[in-house]
Protein backbone atom coordinates (compact mmCIF):
# COMPACT_ATOMS: atom_id res chain seq x y z
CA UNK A 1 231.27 -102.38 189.86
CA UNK A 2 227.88 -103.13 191.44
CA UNK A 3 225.89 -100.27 192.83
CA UNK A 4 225.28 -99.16 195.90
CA UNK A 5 221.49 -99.10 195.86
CA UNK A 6 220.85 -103.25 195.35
CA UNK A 7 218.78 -103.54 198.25
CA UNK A 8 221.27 -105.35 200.79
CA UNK A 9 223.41 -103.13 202.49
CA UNK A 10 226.71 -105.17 202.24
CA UNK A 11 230.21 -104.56 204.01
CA UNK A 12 232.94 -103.25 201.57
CA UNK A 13 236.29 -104.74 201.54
CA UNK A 14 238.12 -101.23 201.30
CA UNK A 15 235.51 -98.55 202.54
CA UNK A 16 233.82 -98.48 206.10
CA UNK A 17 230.71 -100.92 207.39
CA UNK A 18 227.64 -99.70 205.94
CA UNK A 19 224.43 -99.08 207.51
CA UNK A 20 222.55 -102.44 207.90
CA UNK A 21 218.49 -101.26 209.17
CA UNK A 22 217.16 -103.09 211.98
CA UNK A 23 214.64 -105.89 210.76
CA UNK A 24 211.10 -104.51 210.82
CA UNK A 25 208.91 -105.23 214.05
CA UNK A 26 204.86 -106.78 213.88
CA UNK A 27 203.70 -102.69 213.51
CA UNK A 28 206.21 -101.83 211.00
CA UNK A 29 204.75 -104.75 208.75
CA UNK A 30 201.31 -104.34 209.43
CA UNK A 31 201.93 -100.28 208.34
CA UNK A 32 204.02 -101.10 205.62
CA UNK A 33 200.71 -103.05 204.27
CA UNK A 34 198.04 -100.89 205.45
CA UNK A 35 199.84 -97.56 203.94
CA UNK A 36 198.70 -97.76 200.43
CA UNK A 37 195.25 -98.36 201.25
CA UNK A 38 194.77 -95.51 204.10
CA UNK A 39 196.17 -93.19 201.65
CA UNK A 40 193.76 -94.27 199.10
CA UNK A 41 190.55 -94.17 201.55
CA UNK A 42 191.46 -91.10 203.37
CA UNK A 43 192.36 -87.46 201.85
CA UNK A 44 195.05 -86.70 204.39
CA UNK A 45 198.68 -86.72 202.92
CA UNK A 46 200.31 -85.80 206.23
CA UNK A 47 202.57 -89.11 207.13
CA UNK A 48 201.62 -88.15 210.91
CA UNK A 49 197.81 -88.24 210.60
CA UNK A 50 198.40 -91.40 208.67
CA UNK A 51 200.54 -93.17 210.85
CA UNK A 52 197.90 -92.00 213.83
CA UNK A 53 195.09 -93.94 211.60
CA UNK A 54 197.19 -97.04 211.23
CA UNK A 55 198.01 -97.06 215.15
CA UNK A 56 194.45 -97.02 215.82
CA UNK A 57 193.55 -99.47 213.08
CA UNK A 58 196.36 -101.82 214.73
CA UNK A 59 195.04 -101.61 217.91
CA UNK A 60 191.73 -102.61 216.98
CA UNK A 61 192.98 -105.35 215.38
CA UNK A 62 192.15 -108.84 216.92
CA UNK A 63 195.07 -111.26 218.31
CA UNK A 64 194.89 -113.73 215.48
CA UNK A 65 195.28 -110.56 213.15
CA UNK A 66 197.89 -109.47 215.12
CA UNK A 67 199.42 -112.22 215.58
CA UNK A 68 200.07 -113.03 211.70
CA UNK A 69 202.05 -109.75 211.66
CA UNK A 70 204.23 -110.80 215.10
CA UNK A 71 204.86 -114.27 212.97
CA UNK A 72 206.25 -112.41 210.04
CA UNK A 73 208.53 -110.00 212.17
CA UNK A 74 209.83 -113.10 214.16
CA UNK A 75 210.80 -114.80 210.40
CA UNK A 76 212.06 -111.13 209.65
CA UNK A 77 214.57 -111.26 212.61
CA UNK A 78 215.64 -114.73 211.61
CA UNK A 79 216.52 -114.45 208.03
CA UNK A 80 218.03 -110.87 209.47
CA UNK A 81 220.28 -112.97 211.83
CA UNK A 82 221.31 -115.06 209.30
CA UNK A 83 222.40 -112.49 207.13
CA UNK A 84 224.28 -110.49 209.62
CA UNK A 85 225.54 -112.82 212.48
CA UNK A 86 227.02 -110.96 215.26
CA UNK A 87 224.87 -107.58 214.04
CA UNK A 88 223.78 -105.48 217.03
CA UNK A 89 221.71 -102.09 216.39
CA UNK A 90 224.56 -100.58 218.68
CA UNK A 91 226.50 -100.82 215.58
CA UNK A 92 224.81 -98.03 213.50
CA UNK A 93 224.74 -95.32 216.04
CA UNK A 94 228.57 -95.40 215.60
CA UNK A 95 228.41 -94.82 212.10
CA UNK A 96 226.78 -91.27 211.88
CA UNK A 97 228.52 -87.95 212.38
CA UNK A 98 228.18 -86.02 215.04
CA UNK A 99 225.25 -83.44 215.69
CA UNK A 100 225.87 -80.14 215.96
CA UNK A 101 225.09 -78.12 218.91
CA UNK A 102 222.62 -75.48 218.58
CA UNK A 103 224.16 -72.08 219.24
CA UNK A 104 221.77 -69.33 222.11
């Protein structure tokens, strides 16, 4: 049997759907670059005070810049839709359980 951690989260014939992540958006990419070398120039390790750096590095990116990163997110969503026609993000809040209330 293949395992479960291949990379593509595929539908199994006997189990239930699995969890297929939305594609990642123009910020997602740009972070996903821009992680290794924030960590590397700066001494924080929190993931928020990083995440606040790369926001504000995004924003002070120019368009064309910017742009490059909306072009990869755009083929991101196609190859995604290719992959999984039909796919809607409504289809992985179904799949977790239910949250427990917190009791007074």
């Amino acid at each position: 049997p293949m395992p479960m951690s291949m990379g593509h989260d595929m539908e199994s014939s006997r189990g239930p759907k699995l969890h297929v992540k939305k594609p990642l958006n123009a910020f997602m990419l740009y972070m996903k670059d821009m992680r290794p070398q924030v960590i590397k120039e700066c001494t924080l390790k929190e993931s928020a005070a990083i995440n606040q750096i790369l926001g504000k590095k995004w924003h002070s990116l120019d368009r064309a810049e910017q742009a490059r990163y909306y072009e990869m997110a755009r083929k991101e969503r196609a190859l995604h839709q290719t992959l999984y026609p039909g796919w809607s993000a409504r289809d992985n809040y179904a799949t977790g359980k239910k949250k427990k209330k917190k009791k007074d």
